[in-house]
PDB file of N, CA and C in Angstrom:
ATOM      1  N   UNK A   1       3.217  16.979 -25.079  1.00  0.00           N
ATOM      2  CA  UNK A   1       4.259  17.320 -24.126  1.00  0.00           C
ATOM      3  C   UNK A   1       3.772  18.364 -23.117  1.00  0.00           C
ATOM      4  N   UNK A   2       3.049  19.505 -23.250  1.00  0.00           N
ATOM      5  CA  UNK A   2       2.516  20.357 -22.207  1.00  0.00           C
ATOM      6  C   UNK A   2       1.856  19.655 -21.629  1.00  0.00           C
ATOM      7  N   UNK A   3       0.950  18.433 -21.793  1.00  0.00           N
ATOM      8  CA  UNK A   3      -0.029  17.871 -20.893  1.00  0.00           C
ATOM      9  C   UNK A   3       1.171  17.013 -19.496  1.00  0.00           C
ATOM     10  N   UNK A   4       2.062  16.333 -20.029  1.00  0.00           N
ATOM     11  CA  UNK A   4       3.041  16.207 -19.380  1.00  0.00           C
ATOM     12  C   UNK A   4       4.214  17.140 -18.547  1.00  0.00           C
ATOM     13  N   UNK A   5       3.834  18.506 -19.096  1.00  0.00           N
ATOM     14  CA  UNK A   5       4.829  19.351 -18.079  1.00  0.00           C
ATOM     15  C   UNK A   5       3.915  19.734 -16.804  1.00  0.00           C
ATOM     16  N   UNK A   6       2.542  20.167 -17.870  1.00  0.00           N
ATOM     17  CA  UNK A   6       1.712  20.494 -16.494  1.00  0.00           C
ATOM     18  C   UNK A   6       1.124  19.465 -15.151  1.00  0.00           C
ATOM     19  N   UNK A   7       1.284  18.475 -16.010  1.00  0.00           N
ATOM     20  CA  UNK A   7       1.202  16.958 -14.944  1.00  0.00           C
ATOM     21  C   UNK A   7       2.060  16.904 -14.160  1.00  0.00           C
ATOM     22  N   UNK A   8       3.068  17.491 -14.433  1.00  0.00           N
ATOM     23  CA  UNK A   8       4.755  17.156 -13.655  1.00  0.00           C
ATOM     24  C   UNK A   8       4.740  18.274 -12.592  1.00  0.00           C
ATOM     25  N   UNK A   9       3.854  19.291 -12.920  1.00  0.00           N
ATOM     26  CA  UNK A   9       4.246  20.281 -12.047  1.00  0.00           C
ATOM     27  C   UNK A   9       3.034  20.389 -10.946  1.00  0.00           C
ATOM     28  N   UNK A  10       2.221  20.116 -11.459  1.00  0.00           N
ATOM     29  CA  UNK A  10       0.861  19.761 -10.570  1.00  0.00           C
ATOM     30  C   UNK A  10       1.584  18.920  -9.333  1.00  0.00           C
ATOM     31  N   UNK A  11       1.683  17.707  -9.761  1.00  0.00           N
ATOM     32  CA  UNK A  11       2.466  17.071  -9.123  1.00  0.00           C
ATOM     33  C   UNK A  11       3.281  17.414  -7.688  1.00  0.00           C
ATOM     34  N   UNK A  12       4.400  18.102  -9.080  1.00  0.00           N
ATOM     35  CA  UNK A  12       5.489  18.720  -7.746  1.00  0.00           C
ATOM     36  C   UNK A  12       4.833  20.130  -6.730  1.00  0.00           C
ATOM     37  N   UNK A  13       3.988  20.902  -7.611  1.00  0.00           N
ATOM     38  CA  UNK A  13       3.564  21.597  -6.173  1.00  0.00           C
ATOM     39  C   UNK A  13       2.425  21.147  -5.369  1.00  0.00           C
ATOM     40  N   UNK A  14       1.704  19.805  -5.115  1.00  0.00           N
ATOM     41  CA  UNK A  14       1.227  19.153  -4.278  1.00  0.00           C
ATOM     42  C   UNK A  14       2.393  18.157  -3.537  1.00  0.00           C
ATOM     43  N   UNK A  15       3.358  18.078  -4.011  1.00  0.00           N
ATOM     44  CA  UNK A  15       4.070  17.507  -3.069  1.00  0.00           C
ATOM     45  C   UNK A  15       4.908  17.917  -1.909  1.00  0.00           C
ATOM     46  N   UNK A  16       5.354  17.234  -0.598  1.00  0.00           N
ATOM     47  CA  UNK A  16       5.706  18.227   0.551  1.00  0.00           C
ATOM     48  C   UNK A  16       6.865  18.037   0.396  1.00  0.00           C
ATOM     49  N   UNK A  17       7.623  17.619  -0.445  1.00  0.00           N
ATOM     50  CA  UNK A  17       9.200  18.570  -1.071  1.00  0.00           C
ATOM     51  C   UNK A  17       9.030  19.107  -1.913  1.00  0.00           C
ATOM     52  N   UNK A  18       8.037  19.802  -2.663  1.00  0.00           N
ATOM     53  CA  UNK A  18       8.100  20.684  -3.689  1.00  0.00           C
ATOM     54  C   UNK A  18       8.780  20.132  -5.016  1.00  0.00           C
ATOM     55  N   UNK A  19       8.978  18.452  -5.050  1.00  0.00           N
ATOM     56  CA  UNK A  19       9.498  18.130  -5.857  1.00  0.00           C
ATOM     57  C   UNK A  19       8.814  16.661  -6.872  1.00  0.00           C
ATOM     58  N   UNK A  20       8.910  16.567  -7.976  1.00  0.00           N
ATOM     59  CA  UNK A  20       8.806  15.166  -9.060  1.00  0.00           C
ATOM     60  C   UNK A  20       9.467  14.685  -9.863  1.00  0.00           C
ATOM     61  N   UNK A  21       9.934  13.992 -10.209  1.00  0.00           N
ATOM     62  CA  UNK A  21      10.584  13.171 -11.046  1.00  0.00           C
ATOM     63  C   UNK A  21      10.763  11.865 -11.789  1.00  0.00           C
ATOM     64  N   UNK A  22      10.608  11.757 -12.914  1.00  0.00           N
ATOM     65  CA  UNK A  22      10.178  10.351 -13.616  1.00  0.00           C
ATOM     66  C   UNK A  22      11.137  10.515 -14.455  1.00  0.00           C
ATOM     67  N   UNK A  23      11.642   8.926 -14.628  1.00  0.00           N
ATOM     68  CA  UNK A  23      12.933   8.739 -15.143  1.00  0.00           C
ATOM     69  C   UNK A  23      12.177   8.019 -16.835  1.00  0.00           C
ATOM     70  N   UNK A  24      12.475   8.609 -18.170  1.00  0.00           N
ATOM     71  CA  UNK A  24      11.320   8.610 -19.157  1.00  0.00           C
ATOM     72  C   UNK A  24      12.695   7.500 -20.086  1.00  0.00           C
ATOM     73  N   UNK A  25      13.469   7.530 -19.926  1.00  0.00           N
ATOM     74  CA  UNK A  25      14.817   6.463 -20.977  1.00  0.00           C
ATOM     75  C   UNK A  25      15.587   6.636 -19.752  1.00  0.00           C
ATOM     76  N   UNK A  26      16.133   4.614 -19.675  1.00  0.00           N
ATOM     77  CA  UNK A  26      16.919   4.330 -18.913  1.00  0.00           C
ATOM     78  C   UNK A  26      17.405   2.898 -20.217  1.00  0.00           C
ATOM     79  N   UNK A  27      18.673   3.650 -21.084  1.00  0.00           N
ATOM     80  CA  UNK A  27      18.637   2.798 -21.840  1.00  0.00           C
ATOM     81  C   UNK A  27      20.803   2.720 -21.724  1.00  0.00           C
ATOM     82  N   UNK A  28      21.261   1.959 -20.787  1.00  0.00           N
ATOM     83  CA  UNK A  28      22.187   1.536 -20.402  1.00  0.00           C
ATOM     84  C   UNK A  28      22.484   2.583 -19.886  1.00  0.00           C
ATOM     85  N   UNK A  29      24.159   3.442 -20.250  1.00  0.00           N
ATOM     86  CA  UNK A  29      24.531   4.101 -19.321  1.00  0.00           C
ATOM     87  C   UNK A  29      23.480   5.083 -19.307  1.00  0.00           C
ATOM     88  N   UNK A  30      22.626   6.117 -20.206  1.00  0.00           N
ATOM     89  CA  UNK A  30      22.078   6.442 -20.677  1.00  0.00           C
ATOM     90  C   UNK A  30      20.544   6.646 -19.999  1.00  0.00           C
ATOM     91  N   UNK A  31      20.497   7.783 -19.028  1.00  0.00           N
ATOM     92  CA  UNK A  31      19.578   8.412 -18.279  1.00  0.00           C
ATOM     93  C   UNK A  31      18.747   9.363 -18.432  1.00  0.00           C
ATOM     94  N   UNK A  32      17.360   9.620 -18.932  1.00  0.00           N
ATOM     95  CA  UNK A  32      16.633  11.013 -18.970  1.00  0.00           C
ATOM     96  C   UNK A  32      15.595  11.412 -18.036  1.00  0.00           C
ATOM     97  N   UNK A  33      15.321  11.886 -17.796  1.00  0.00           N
ATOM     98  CA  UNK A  33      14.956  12.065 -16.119  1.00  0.00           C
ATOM     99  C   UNK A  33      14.060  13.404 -16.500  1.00  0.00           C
ATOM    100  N   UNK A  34      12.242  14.059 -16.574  1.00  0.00           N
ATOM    101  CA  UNK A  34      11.831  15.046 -16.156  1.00  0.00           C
ATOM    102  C   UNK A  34      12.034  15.282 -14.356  1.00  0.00           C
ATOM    103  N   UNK A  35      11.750  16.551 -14.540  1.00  0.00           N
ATOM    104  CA  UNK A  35      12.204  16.885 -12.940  1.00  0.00           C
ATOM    105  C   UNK A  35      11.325  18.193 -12.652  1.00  0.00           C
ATOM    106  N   UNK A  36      10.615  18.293 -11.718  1.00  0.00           N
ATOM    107  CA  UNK A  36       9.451  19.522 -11.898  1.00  0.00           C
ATOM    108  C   UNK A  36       9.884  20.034  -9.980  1.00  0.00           C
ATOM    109  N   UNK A  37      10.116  21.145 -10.573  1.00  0.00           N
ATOM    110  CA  UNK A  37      10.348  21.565  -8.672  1.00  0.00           C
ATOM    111  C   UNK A  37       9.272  23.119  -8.813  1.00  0.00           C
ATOM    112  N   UNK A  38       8.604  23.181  -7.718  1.00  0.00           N
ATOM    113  CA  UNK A  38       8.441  24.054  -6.925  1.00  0.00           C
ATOM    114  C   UNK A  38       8.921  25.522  -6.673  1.00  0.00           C
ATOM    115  N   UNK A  39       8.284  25.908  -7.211  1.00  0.00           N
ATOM    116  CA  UNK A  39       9.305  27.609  -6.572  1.00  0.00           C
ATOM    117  C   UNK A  39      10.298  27.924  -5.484  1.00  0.00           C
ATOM    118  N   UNK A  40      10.789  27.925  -5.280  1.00  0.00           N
ATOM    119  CA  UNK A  40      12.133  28.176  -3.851  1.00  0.00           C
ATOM    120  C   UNK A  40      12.747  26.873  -3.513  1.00  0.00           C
ATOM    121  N   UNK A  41      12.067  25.410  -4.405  1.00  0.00           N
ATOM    122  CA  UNK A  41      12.448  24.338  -3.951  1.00  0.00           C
ATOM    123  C   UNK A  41      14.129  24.420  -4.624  1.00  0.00           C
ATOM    124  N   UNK A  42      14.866  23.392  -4.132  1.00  0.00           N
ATOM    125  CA  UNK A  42      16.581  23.403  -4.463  1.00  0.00           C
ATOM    126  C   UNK A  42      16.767  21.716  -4.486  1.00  0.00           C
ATOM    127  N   UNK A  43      17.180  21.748  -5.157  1.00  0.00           N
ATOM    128  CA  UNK A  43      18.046  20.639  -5.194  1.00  0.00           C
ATOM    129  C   UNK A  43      19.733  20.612  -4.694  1.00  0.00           C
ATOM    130  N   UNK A  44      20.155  20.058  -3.510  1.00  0.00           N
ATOM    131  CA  UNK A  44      21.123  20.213  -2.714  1.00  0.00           C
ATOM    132  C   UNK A  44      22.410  20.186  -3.364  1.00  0.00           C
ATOM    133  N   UNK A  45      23.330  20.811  -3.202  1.00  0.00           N
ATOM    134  CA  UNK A  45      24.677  20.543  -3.848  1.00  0.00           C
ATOM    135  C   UNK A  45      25.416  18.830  -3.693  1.00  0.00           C
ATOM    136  N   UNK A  46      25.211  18.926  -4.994  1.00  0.00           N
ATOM    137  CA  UNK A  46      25.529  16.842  -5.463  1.00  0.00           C
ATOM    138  C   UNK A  46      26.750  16.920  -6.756  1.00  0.00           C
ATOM    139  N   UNK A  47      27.331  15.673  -6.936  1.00  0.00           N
ATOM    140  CA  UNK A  47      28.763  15.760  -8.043  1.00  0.00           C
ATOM    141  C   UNK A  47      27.757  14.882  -8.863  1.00  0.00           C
ATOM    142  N   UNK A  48      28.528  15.549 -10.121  1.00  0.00           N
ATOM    143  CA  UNK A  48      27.725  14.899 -11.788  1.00  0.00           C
ATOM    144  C   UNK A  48      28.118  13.657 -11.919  1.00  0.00           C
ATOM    145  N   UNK A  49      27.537  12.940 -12.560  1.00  0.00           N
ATOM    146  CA  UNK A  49      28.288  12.021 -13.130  1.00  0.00           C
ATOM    147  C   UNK A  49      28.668  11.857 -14.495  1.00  0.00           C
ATOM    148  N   UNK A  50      29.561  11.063 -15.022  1.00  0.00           N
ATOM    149  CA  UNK A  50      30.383  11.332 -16.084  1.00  0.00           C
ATOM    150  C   UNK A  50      30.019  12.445 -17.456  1.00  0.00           C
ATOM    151  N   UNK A  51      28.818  12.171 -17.151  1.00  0.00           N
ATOM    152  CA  UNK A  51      28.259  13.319 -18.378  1.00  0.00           C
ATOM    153  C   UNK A  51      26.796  14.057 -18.055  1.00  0.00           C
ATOM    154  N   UNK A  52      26.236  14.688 -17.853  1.00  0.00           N
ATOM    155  CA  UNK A  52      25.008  15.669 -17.571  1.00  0.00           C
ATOM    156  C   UNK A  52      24.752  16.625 -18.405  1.00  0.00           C
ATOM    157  N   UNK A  53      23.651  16.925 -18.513  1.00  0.00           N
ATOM    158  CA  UNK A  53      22.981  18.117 -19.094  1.00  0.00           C
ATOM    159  C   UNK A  53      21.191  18.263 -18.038  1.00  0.00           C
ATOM    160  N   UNK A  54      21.197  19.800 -18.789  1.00  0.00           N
ATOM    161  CA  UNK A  54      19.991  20.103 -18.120  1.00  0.00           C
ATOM    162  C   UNK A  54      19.269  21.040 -19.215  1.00  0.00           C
ATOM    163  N   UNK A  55      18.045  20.374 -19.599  1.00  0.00           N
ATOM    164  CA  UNK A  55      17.525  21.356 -20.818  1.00  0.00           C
ATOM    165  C   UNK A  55      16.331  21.599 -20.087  1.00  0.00           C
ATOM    166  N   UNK A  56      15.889  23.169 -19.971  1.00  0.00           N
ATOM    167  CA  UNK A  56      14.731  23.436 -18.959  1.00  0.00           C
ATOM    168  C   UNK A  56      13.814  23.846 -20.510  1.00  0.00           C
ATOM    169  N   UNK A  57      12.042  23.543 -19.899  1.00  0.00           N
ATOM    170  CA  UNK A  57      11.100  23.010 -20.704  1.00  0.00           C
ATOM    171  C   UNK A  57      10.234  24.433 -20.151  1.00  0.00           C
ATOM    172  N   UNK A  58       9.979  24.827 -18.942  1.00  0.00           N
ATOM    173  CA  UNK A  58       9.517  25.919 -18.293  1.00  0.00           C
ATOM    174  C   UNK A  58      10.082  26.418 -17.316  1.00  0.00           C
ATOM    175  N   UNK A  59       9.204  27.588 -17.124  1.00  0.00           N
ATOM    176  CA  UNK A  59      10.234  28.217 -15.707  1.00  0.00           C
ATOM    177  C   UNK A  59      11.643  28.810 -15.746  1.00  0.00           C
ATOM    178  N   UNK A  60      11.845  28.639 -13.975  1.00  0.00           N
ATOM    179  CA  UNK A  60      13.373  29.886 -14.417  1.00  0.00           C
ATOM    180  C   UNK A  60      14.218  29.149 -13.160  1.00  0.00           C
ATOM    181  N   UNK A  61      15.107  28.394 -13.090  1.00  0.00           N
ATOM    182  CA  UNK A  61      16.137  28.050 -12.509  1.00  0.00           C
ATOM    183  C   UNK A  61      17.536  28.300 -12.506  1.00  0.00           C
ATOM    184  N   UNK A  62      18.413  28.442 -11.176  1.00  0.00           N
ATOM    185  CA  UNK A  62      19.535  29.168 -11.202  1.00  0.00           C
ATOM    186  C   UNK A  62      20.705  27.224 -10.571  1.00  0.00           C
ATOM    187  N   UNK A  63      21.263  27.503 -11.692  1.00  0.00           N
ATOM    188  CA  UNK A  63      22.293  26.571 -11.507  1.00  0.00           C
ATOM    189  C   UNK A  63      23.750  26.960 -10.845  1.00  0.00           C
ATOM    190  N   UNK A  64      24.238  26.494  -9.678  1.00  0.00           N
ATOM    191  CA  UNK A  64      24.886  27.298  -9.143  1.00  0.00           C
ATOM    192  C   UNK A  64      26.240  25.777  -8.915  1.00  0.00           C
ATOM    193  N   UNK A  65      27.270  26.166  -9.975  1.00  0.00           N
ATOM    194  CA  UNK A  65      28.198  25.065 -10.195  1.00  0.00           C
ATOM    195  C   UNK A  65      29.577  26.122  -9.844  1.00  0.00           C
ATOM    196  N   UNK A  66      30.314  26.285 -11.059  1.00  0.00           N
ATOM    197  CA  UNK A  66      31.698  27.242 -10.848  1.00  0.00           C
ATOM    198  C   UNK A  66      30.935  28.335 -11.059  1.00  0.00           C
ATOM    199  N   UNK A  67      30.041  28.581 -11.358  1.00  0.00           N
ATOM    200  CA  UNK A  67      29.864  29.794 -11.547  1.00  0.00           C
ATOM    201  C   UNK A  67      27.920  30.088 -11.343  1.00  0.00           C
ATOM    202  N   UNK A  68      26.992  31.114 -11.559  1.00  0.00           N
ATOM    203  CA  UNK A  68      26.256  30.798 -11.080  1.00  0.00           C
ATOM    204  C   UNK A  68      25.268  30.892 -12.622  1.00  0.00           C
ATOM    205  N   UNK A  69      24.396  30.187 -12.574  1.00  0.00           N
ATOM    206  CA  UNK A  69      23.378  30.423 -14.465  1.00  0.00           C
ATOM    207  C   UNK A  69      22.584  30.390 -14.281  1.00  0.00           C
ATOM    208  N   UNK A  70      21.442  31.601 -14.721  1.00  0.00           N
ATOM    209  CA  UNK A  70      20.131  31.441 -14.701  1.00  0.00           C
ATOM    210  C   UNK A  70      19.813  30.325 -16.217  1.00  0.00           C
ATOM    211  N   UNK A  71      18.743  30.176 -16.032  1.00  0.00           N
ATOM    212  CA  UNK A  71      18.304  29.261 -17.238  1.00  0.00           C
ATOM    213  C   UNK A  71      16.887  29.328 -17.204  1.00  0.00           C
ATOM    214  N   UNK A  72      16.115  29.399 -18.420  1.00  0.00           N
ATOM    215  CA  UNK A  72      14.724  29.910 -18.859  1.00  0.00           C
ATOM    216  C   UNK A  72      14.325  28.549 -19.960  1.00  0.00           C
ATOM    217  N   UNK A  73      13.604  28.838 -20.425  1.00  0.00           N
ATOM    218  CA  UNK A  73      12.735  28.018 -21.203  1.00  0.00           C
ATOM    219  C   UNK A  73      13.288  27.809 -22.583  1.00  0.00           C
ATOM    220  N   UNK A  74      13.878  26.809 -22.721  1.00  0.00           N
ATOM    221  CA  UNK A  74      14.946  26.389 -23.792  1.00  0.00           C
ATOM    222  C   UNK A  74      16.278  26.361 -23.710  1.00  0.00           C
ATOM    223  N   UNK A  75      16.772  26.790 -22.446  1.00  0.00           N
ATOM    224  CA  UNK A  75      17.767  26.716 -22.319  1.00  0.00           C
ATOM    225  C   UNK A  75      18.443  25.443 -21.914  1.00  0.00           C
ATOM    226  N   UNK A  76      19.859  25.288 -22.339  1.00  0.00           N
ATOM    227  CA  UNK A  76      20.578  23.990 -22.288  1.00  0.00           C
ATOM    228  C   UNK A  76      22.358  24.206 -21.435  1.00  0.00           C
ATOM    229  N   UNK A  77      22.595  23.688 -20.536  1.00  0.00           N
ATOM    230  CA  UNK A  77      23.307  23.704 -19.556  1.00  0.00           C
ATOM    231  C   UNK A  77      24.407  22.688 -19.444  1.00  0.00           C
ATOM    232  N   UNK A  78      25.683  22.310 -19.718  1.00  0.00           N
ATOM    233  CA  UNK A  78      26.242  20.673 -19.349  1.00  0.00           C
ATOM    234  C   UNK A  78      26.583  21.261 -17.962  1.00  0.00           C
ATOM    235  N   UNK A  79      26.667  20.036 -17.245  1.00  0.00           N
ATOM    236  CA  UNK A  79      27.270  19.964 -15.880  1.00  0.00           C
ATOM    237  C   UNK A  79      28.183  18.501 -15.867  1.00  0.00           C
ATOM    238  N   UNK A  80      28.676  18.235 -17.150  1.00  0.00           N
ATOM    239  CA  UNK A  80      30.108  17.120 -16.815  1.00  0.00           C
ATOM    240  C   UNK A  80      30.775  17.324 -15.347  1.00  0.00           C
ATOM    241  N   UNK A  81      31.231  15.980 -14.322  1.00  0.00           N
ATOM    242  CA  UNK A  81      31.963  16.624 -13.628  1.00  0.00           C
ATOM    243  C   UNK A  81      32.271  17.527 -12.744  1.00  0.00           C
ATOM    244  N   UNK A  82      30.911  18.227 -12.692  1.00  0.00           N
ATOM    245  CA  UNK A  82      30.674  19.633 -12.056  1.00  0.00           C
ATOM    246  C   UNK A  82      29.817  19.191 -10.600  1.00  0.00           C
ATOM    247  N   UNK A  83      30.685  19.897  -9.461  1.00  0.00           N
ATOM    248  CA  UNK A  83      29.386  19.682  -8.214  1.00  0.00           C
ATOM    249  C   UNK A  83      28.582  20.764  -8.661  1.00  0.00           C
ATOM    250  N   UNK A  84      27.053  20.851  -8.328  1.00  0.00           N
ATOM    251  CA  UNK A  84      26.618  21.583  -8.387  1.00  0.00           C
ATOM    252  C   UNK A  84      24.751  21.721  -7.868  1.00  0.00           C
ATOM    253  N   UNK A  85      24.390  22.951  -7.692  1.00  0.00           N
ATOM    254  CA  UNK A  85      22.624  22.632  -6.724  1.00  0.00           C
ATOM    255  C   UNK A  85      22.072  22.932  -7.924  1.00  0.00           C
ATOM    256  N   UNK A  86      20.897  23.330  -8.009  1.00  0.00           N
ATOM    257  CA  UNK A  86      19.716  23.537  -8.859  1.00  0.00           C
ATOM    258  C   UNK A  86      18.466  24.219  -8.193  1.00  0.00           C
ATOM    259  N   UNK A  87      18.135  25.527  -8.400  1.00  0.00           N
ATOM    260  CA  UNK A  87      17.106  26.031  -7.658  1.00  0.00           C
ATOM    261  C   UNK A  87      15.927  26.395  -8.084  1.00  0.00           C
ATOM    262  N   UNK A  88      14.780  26.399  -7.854  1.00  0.00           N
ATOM    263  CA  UNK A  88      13.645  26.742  -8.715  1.00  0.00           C
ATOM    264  C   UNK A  88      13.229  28.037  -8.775  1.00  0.00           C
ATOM    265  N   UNK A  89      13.182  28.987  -9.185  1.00  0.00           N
ATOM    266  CA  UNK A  89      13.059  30.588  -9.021  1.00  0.00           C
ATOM    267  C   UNK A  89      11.456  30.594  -9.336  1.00  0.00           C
ATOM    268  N   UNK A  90      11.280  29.887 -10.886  1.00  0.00           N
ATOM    269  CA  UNK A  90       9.362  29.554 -10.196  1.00  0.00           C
ATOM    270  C   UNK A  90       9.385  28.356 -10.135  1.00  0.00           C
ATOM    271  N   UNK A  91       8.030  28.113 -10.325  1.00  0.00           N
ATOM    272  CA  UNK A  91       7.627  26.642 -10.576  1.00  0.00           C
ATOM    273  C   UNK A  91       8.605  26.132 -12.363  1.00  0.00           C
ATOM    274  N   UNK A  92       9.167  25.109 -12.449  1.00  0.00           N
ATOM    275  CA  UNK A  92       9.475  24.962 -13.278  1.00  0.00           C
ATOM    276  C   UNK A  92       9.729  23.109 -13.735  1.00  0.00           C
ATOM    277  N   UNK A  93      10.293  23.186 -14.438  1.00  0.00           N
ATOM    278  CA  UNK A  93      10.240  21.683 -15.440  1.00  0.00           C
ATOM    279  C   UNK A  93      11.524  21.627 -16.071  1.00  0.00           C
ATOM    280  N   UNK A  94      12.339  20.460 -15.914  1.00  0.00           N
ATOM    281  CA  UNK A  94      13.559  20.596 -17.170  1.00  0.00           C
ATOM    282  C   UNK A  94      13.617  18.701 -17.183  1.00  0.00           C
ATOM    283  N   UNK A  95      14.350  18.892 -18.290  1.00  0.00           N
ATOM    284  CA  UNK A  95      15.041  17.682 -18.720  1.00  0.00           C
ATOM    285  C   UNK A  95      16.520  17.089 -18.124  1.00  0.00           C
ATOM    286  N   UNK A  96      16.985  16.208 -17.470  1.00  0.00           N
ATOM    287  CA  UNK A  96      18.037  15.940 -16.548  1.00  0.00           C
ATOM    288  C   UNK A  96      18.672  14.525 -18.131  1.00  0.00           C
ATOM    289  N   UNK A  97      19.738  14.885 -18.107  1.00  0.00           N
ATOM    290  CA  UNK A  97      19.589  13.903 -19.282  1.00  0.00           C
ATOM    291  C   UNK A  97      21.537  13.472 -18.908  1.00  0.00           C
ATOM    292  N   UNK A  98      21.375  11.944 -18.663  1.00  0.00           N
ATOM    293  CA  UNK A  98      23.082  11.725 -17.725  1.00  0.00           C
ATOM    294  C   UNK A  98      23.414  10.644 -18.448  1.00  0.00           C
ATOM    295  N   UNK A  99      24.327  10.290 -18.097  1.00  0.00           N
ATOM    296  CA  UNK A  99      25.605   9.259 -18.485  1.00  0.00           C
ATOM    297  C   UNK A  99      25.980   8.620 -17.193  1.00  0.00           C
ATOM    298  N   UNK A 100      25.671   7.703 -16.828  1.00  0.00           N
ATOM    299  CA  UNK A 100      25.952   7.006 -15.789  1.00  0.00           C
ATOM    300  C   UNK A 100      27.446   6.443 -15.371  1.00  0.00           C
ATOM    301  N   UNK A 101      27.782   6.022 -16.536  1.00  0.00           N
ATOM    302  CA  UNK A 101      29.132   4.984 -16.728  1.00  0.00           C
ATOM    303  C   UNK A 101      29.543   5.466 -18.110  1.00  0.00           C
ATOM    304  N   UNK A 102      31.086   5.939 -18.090  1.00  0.00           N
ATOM    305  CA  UNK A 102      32.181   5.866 -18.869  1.00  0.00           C
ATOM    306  C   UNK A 102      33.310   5.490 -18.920  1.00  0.00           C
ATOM    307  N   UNK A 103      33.275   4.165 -19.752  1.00  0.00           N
ATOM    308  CA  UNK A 103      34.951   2.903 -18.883  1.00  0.00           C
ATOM    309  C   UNK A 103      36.041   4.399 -19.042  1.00  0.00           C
ATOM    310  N   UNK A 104      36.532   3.907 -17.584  1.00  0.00           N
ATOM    311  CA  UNK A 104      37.754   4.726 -17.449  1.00  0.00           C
ATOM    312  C   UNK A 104      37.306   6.446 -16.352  1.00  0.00           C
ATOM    313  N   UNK A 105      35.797   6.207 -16.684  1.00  0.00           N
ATOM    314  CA  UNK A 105      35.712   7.401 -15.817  1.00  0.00           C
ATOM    315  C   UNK A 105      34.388   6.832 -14.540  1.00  0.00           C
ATOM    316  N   UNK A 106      34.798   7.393 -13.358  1.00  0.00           N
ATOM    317  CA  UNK A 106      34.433   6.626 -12.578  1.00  0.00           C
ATOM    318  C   UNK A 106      33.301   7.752 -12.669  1.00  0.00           C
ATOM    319  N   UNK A 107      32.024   7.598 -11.980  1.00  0.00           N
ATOM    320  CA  UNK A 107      30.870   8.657 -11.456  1.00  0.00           C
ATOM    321  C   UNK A 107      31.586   9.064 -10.556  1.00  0.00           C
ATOM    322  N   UNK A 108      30.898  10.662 -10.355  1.00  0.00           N
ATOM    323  CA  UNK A 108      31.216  11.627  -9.195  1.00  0.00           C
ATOM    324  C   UNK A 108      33.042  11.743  -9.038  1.00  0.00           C
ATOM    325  N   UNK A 109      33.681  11.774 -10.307  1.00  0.00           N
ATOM    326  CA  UNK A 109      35.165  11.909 -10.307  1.00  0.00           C
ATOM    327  C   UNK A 109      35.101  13.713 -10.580  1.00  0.00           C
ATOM    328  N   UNK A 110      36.615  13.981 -10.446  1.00  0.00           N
ATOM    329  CA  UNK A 110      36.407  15.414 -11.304  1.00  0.00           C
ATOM    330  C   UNK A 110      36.937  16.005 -10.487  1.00  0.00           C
TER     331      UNK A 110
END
């Protein structure tokens, strides 16, 4: 797994959005997604879908939903429902892990 974070991040800081992402289980509704950003890189304010989490692997990112969360290395986050950005304070790595579809709940509701 470190050979894969540091791959991910290599990656994202050679890239000119400061960003990577590989989607690792896409097993129905059922989404897991690494995500390696860049220091100062952000991910823009976007609505969840029916179910989210964010488990960060390295680094230090500030999740800024109702309220604002730093998050470090092991830390675990839901964002059900929640608009919300994602910022990279360093270089960092997390786990994006979603729910696409829940009969009765539409994506990006809330």
């Amino acid at each position: 797994m470190k050979e894969k974070i540091a791959n991910a991040l290599a990656t994202a800081r050679a890239a000119e959005n400061g960003r990577y992402a590989k989607l690792l289980v896409s097993d129905g509704p059922l989404r897991q997604t690494v995500i390696a950003l860049r220091k100062g890189t952000q991910l823009q304010e976007h609505n969840a879908p029916p179910a989210a989490s964010i488990l960060v692997f390295e680094g230090q990112v500030t999740v800024n939903a109702d309220d604002e969360v730093s998050m470090g290395p092991g830390d675990l986050y839901g964002l059900t429902h929640r608009r919300h950005s994602v910022t990279a304070e360093d270089d960092s790595v997390f786990l994006l892990t979603t729910v696409t579809n829940v009969p009765g709940q539409e994506s990006h509701s809330g």
